[in-house]
PDB file of N, CA and C in Angstrom:
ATOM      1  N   UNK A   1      89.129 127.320  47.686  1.00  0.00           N
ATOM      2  CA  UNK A   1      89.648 127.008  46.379  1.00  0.00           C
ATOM      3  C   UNK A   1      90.803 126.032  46.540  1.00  0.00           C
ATOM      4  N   UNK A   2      90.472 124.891  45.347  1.00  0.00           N
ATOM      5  CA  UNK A   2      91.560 124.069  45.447  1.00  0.00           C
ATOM      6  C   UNK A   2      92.766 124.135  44.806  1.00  0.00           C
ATOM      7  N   UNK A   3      93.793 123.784  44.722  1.00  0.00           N
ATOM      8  CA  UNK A   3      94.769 123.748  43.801  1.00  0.00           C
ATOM      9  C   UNK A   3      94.242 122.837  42.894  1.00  0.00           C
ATOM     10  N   UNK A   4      94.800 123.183  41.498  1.00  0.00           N
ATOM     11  CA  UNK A   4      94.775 121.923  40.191  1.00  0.00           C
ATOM     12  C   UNK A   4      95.790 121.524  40.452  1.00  0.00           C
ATOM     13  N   UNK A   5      96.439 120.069  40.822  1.00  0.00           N
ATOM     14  CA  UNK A   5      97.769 119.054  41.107  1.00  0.00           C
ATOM     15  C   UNK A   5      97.790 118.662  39.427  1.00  0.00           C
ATOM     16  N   UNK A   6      96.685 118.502  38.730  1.00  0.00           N
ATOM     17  CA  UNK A   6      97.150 117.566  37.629  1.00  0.00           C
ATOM     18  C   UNK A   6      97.497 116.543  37.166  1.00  0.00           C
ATOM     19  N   UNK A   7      97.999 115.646  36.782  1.00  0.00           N
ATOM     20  CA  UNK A   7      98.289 114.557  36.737  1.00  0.00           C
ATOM     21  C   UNK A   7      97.031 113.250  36.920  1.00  0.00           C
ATOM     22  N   UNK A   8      97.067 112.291  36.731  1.00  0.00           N
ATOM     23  CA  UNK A   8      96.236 110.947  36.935  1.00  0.00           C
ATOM     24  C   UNK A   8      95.374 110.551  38.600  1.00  0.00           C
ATOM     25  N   UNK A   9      94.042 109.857  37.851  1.00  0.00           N
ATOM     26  CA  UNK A   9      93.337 109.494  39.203  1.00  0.00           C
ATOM     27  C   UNK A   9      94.397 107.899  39.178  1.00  0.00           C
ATOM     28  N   UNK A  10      94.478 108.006  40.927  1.00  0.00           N
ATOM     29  CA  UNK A  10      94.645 106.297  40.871  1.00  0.00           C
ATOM     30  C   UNK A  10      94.275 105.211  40.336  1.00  0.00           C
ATOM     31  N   UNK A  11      92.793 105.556  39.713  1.00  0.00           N
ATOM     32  CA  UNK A  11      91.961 104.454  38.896  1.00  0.00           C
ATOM     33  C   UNK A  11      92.530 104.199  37.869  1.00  0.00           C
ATOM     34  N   UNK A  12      93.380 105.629  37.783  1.00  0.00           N
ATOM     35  CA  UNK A  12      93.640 105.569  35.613  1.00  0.00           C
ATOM     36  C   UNK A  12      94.827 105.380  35.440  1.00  0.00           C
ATOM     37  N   UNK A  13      95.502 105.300  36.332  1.00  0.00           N
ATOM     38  CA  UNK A  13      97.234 104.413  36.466  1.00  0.00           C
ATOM     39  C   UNK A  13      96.719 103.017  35.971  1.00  0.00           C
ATOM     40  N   UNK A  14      97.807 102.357  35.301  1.00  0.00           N
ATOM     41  CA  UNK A  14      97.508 101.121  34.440  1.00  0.00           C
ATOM     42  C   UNK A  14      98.803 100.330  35.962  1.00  0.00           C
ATOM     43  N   UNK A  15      97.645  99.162  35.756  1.00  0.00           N
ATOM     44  CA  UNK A  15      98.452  98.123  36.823  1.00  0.00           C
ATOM     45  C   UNK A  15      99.150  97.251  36.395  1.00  0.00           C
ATOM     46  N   UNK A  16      99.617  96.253  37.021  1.00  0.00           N
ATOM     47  CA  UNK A  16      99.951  96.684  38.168  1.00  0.00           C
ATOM     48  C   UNK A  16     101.485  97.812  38.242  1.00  0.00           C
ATOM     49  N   UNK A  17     101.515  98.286  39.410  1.00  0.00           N
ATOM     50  CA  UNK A  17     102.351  99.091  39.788  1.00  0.00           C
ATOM     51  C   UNK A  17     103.327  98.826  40.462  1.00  0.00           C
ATOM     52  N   UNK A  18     104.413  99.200  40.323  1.00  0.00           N
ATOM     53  CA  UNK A  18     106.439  98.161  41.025  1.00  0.00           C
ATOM     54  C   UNK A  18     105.559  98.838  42.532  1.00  0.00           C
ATOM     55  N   UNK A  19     105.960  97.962  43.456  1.00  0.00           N
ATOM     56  CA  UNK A  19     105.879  97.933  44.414  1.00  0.00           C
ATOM     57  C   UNK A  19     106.736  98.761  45.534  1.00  0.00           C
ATOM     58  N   UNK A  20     108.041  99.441  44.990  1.00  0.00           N
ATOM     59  CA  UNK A  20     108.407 100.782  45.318  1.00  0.00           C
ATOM     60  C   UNK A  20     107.232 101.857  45.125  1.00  0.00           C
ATOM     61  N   UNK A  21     106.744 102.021  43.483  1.00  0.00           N
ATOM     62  CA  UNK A  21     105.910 103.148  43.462  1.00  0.00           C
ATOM     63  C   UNK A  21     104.306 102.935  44.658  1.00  0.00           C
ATOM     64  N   UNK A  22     104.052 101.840  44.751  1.00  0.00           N
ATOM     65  CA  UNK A  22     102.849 101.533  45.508  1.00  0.00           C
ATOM     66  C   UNK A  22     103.530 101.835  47.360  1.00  0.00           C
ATOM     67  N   UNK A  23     104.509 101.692  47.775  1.00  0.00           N
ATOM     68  CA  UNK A  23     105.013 101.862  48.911  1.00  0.00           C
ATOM     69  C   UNK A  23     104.577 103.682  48.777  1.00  0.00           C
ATOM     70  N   UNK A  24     105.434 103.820  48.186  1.00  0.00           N
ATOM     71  CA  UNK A  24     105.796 105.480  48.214  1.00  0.00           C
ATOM     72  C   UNK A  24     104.327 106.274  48.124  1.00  0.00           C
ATOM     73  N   UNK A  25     102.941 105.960  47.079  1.00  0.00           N
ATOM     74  CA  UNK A  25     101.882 106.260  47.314  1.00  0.00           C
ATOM     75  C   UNK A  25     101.088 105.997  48.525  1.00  0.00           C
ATOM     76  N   UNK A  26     101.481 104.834  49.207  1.00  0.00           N
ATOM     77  CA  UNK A  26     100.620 104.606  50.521  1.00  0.00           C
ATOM     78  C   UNK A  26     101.435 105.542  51.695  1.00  0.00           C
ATOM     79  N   UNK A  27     102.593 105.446  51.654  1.00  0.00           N
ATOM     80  CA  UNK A  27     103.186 106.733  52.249  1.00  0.00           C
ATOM     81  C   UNK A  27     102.420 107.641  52.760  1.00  0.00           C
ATOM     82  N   UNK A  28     102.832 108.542  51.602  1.00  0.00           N
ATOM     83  CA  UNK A  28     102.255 109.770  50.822  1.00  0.00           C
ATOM     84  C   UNK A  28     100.372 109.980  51.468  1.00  0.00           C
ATOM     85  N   UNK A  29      99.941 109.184  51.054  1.00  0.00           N
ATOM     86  CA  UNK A  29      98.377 109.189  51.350  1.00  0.00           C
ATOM     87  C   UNK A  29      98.291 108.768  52.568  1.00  0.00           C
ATOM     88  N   UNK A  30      99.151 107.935  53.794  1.00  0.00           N
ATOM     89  CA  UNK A  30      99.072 108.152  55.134  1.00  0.00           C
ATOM     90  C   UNK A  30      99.490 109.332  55.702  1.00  0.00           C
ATOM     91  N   UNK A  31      99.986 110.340  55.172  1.00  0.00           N
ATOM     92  CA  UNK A  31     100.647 111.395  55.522  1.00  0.00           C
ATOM     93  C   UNK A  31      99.833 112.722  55.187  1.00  0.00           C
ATOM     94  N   UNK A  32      99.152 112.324  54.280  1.00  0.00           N
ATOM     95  CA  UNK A  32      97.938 113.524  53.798  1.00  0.00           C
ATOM     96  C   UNK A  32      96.915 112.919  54.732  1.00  0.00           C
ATOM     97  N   UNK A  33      96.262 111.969  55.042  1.00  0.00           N
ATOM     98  CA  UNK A  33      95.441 111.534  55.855  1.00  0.00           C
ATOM     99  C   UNK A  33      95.330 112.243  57.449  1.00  0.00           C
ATOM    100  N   UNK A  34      96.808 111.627  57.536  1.00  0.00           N
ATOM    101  CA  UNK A  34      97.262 112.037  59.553  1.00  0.00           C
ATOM    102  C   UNK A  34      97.372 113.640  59.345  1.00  0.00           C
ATOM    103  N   UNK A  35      97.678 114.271  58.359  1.00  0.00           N
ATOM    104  CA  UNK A  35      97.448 115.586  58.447  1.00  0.00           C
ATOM    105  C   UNK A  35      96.470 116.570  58.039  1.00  0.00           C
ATOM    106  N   UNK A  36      95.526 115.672  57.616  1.00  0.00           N
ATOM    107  CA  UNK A  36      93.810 116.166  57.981  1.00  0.00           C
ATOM    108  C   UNK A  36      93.038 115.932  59.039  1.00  0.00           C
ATOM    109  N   UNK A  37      93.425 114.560  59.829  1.00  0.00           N
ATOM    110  CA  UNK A  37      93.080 114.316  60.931  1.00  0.00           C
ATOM    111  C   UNK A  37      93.905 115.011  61.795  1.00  0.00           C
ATOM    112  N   UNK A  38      94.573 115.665  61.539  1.00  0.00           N
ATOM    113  CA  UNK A  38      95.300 116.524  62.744  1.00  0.00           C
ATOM    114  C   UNK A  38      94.529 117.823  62.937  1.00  0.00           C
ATOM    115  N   UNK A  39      94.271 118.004  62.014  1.00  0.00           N
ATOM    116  CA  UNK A  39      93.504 119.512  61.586  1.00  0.00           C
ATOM    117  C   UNK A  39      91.689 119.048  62.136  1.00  0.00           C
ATOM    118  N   UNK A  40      91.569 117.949  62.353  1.00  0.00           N
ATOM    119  CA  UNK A  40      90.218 117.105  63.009  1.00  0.00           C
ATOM    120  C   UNK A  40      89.114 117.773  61.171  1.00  0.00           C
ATOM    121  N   UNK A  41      89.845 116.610  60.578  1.00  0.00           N
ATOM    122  CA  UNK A  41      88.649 116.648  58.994  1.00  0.00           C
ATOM    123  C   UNK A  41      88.700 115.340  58.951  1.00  0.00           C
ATOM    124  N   UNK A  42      87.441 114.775  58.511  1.00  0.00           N
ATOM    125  CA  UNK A  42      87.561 113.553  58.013  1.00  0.00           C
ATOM    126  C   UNK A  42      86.585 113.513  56.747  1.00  0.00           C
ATOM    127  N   UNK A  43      87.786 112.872  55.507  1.00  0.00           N
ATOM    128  CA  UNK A  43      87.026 112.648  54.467  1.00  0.00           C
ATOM    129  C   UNK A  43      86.460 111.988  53.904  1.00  0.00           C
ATOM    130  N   UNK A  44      86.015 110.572  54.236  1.00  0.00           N
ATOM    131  CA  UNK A  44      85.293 109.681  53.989  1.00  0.00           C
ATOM    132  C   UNK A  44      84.939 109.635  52.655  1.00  0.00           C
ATOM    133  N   UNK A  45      85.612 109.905  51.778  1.00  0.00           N
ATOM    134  CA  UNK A  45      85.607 108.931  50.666  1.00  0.00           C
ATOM    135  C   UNK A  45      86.842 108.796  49.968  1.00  0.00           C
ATOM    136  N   UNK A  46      87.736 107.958  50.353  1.00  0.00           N
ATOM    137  CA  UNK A  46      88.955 107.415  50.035  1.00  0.00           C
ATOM    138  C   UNK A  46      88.704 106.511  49.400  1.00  0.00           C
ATOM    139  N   UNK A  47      88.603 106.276  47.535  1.00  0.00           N
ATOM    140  CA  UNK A  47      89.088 105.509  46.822  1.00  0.00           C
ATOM    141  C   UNK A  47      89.942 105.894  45.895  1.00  0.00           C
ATOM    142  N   UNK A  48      89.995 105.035  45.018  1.00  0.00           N
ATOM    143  CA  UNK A  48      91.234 105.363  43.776  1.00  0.00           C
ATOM    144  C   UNK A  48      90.989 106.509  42.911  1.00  0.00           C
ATOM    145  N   UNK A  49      89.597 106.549  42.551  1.00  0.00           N
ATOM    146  CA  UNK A  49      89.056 107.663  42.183  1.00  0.00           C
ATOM    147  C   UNK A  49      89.391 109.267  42.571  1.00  0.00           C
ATOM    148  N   UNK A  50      89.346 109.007  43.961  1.00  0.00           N
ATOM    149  CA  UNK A  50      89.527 110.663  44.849  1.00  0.00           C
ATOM    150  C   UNK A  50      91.160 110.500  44.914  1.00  0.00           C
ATOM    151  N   UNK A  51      92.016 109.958  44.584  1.00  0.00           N
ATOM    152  CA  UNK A  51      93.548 110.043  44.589  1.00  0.00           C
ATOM    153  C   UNK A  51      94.101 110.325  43.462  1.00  0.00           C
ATOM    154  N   UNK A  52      94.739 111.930  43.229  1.00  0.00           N
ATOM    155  CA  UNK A  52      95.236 112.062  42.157  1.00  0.00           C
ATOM    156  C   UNK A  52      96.380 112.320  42.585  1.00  0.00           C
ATOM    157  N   UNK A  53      97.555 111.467  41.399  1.00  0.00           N
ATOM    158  CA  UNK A  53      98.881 112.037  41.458  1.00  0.00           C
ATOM    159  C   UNK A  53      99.551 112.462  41.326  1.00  0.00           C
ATOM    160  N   UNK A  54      99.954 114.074  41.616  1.00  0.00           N
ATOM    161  CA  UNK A  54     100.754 115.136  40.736  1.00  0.00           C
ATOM    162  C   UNK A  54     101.589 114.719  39.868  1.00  0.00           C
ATOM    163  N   UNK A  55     102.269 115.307  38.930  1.00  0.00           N
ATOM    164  CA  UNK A  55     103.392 115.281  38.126  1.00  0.00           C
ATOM    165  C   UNK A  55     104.511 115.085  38.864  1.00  0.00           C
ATOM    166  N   UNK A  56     104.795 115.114  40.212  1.00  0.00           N
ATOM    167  CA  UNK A  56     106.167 114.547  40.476  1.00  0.00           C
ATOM    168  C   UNK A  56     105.891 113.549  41.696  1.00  0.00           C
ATOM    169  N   UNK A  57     104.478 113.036  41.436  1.00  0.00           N
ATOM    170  CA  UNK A  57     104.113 111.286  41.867  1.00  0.00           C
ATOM    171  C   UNK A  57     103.889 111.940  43.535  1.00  0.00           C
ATOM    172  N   UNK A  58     103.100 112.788  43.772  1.00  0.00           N
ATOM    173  CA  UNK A  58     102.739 112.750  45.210  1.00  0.00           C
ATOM    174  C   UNK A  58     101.161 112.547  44.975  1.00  0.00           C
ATOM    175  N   UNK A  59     101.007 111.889  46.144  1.00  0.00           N
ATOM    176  CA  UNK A  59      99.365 111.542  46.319  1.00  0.00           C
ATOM    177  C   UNK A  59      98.340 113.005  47.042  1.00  0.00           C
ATOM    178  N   UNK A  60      97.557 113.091  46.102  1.00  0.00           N
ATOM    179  CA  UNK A  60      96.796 114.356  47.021  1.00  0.00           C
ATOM    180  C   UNK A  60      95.207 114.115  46.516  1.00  0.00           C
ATOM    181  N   UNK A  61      94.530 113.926  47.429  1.00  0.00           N
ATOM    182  CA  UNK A  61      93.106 113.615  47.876  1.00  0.00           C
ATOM    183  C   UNK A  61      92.575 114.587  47.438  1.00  0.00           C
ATOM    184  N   UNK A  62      91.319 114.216  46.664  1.00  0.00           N
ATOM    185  CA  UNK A  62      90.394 115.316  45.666  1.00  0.00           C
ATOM    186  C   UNK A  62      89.161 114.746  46.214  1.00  0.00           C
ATOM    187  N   UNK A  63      88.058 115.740  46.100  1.00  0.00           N
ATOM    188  CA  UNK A  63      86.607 115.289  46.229  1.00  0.00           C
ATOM    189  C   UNK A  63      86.341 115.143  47.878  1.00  0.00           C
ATOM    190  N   UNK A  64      86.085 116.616  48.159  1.00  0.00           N
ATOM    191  CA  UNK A  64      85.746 116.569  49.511  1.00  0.00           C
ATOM    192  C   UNK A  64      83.969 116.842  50.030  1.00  0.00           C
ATOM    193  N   UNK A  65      83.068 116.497  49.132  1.00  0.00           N
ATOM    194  CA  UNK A  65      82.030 116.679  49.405  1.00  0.00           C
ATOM    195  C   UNK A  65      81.092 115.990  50.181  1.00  0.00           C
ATOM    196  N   UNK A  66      82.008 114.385  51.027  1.00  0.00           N
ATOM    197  CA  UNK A  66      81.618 114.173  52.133  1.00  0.00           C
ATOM    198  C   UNK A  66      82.604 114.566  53.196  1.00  0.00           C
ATOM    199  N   UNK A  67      83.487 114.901  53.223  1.00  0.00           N
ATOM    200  CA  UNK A  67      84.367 115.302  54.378  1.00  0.00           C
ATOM    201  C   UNK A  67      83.336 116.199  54.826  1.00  0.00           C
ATOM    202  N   UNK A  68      83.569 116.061  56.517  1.00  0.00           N
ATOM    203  CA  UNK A  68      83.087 116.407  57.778  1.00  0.00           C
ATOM    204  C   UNK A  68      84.330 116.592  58.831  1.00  0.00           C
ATOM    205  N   UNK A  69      83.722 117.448  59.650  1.00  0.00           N
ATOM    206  CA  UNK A  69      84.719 117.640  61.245  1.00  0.00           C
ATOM    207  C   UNK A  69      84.887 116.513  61.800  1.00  0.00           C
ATOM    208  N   UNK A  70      85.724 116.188  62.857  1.00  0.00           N
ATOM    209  CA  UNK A  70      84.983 115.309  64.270  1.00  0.00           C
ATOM    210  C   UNK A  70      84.406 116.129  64.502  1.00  0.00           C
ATOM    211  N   UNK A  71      84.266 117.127  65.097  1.00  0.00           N
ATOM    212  CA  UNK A  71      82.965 117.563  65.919  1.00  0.00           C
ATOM    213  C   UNK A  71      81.885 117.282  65.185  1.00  0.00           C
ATOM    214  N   UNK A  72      81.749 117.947  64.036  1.00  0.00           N
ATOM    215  CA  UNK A  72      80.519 117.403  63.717  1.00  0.00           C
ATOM    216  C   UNK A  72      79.635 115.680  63.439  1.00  0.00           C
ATOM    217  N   UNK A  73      81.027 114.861  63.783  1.00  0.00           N
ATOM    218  CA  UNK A  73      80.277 113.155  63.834  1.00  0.00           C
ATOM    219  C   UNK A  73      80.145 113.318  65.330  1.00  0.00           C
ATOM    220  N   UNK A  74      81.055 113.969  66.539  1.00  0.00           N
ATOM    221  CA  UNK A  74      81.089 113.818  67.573  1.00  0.00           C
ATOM    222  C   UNK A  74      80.111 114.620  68.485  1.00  0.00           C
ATOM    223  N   UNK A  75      79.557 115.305  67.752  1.00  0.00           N
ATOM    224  CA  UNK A  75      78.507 116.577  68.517  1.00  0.00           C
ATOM    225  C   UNK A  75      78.057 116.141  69.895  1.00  0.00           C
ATOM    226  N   UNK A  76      77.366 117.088  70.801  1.00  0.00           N
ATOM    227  CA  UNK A  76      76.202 116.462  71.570  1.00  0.00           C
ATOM    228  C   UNK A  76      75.162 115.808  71.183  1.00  0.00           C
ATOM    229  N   UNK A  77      74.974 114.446  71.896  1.00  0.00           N
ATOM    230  CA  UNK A  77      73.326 113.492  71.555  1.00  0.00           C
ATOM    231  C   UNK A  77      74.078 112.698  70.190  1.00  0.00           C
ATOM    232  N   UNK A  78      75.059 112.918  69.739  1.00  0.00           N
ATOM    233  CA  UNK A  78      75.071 111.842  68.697  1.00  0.00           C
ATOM    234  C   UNK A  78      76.383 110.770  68.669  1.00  0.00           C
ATOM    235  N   UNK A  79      75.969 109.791  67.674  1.00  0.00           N
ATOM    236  CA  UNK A  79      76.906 108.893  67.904  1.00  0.00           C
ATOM    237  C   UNK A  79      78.004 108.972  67.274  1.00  0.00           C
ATOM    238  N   UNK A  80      79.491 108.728  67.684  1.00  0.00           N
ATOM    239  CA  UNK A  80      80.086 108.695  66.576  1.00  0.00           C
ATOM    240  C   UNK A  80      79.814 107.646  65.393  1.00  0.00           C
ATOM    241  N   UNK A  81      79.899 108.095  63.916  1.00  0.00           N
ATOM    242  CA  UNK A  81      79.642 107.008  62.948  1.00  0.00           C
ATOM    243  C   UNK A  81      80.656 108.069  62.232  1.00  0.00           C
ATOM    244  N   UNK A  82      81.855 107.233  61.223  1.00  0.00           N
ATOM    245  CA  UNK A  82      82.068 108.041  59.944  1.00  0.00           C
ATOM    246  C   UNK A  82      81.547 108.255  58.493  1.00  0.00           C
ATOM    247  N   UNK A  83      80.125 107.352  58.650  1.00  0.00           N
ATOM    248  CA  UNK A  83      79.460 107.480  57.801  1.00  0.00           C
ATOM    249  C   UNK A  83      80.545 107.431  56.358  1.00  0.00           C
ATOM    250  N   UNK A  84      80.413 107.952  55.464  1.00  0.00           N
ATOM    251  CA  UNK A  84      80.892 107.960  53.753  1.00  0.00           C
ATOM    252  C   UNK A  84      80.425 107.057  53.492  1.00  0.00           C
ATOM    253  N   UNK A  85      81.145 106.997  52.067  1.00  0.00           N
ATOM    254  CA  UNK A  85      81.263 105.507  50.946  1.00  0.00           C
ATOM    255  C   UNK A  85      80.457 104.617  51.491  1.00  0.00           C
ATOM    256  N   UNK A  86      80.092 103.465  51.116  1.00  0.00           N
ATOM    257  CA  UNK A  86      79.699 102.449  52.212  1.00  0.00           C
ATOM    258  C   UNK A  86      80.346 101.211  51.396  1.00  0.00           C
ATOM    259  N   UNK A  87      80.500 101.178  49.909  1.00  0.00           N
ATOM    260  CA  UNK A  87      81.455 100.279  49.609  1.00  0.00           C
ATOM    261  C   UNK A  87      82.544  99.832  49.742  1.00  0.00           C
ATOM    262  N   UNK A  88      83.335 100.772  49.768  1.00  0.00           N
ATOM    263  CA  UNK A  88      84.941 101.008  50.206  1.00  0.00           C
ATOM    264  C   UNK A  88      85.560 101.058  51.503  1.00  0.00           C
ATOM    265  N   UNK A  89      84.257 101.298  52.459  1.00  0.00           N
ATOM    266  CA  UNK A  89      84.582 100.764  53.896  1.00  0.00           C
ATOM    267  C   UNK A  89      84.845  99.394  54.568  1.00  0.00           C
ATOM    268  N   UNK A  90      85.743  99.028  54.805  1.00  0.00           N
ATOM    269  CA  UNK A  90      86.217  97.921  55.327  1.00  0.00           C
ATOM    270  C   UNK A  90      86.486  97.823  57.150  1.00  0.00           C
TER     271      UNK A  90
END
């Protein structure tokens, strides 16, 4: 079970955004990132969509229904790929 954070998807923030608040969200979402990958999750679908921003402007990642382990991209016999999205991969 997830928490409800509340607040706006990144999509639905009206742009552009002061460039303090855009610092402080990329922050924020490198820091939720490195601490899922610490925990070895990867969620592969990071867009604006899956980023909602609580009521006191922290970034927290919604929509985990492609997140996977490493182990499971890294298993025996297979390759690593992170697979997700395929648009939003760069």
């Amino acid at each position: 079970m997830l928490a409800d954070v509340g607040g706006s998807s990144l999509a639905g923030l009206a742009k552009p955004l002061p460039v303090d608040v855009l610092t402080a969200l990329a922050v924020g979402l490198a820091q939720a990132v490195a601490g899922m990958h610490r925990r070895s999750v990867m969620h592969r679908d990071i867009t604006p969509a899956n980023i909602v921003i609580s009521g006191d402007g922290v970034p927290c990642l919604v929509d985990f229904a492609l997140a996977t382990s490493f182990a499971e991209i890294r298993g025996p016999g297979r390759r690593a790929s992170p697979g997700g999205a395929a648009v939003p991969m760069a």
